[in-house]
Protein backbone atom coordinates (compact mmCIF):
# COMPACT_ATOMS: atom_id res chain seq x y z
CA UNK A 1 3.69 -17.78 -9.61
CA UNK A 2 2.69 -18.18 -13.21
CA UNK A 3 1.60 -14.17 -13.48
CA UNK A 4 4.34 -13.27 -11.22
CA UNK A 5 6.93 -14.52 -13.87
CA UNK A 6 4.90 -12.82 -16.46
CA UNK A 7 4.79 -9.56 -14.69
CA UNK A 8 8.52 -9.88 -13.96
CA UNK A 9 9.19 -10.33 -17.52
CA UNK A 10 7.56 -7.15 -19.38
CA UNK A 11 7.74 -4.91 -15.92
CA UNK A 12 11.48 -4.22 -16.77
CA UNK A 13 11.32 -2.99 -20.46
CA UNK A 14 8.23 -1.62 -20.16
CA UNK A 15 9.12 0.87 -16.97
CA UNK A 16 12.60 1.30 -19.27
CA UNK A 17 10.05 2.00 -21.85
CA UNK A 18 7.91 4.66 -20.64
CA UNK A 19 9.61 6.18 -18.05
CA UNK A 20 13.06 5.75 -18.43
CA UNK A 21 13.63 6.88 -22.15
CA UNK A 22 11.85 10.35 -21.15
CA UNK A 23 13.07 13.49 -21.77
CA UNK A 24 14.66 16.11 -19.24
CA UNK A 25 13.60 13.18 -16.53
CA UNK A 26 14.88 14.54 -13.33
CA UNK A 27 17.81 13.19 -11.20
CA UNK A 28 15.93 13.61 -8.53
CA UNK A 29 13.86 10.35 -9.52
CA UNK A 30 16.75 7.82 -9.25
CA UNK A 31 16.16 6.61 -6.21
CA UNK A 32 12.53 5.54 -7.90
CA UNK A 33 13.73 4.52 -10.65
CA UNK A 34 16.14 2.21 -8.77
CA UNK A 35 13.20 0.95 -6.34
CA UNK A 36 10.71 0.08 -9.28
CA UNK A 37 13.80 -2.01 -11.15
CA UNK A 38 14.80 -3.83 -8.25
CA UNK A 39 11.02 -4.60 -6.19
CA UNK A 40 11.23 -8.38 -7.30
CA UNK A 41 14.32 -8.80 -6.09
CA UNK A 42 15.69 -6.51 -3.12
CA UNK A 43 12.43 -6.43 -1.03
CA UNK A 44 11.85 -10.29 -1.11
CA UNK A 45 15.31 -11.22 -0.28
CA UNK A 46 14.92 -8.28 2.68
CA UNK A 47 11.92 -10.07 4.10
CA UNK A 48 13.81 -13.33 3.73
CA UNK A 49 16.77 -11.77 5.04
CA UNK A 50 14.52 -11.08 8.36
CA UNK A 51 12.72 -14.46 8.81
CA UNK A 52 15.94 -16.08 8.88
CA UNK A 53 17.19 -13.78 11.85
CA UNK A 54 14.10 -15.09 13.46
CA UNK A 55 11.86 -11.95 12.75
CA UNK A 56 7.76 -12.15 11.44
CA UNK A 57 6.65 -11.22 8.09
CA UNK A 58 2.81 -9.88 7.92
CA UNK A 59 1.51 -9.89 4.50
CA UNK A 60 -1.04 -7.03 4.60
CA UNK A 61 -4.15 -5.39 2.88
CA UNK A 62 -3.34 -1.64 3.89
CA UNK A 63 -6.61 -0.64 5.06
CA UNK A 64 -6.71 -3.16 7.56
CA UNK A 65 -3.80 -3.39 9.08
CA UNK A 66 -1.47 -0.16 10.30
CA UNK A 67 2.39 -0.83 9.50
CA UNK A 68 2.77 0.88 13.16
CA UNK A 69 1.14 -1.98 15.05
CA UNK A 70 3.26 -4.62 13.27
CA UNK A 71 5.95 -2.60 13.38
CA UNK A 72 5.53 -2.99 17.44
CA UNK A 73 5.39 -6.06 17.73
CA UNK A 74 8.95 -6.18 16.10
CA UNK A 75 7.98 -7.95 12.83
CA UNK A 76 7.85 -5.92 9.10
CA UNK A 77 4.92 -5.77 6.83
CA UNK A 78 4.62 -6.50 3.15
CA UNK A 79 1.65 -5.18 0.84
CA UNK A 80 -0.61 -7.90 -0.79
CA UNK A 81 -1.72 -6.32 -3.78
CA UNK A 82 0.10 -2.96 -4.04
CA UNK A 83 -3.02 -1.64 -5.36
CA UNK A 84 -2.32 -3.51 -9.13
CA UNK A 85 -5.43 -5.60 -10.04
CA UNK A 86 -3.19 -8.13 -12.13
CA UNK A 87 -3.18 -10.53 -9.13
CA UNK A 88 -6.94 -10.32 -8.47
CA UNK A 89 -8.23 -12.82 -10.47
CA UNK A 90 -5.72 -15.70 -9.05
CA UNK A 91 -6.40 -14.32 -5.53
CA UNK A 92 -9.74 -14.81 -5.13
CA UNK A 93 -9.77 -18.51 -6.06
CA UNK A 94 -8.24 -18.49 -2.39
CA UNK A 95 -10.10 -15.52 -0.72
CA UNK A 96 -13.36 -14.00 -0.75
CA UNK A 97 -13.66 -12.20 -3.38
CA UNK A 98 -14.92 -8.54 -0.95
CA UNK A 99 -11.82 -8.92 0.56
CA UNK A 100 -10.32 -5.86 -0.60
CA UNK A 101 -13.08 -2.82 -0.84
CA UNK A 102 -10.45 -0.71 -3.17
CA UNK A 103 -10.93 -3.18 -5.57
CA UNK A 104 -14.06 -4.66 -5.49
């Protein structure tokens, strides 16, 4: 949670920083823009949102694990790493450390 907090403190002002301030960025990239600024905070409180309607959560490493076949049996799927390596060092004091071959 520690490097969560951390992350969640720069990742604002620094997306502001390098994306946001640049010039002729297109409209078109809102919707990004919007997605990046808010992934702390509306995708957690949507998974919540579905575990409390009695729904499964799957944390997943993508190549393992196909969104279609949790998406069949009626639960929704969250990404582990997101392919950032600032989590890997606190994650594998819990899992083996080949579990992820894009990293590793």
């Amino acid at each position: 949670m520690e490097q969560h907090d951390q992350l969640c403190e720069v990742l604002p002002e620094a997306f502001g920083d390098v994306y946001l301030t640049q010039d002729n960025r297109p409209e078109s990239m809102d919707y990004y823009n919007f997605v990046v600024s808010e992934i702390h905070g509306v995708r957690p409180a949507e998974l919540i949102e579905h575990q409390k309607k009695g729904g499964k959560v799957f944390g997943t490493f993508c190549v393992y694990v196909p969104d279609e076949i949790v998406f069949a049996a009626g639960a929704i799927a969250t990404g582990l790493c997101g392919g950032s390596q600032f989590w890997v060092l606190g994650g594998e004091k819990v899992l083996p450390t080949s579990t992820c071959p894009l990293i590793n």
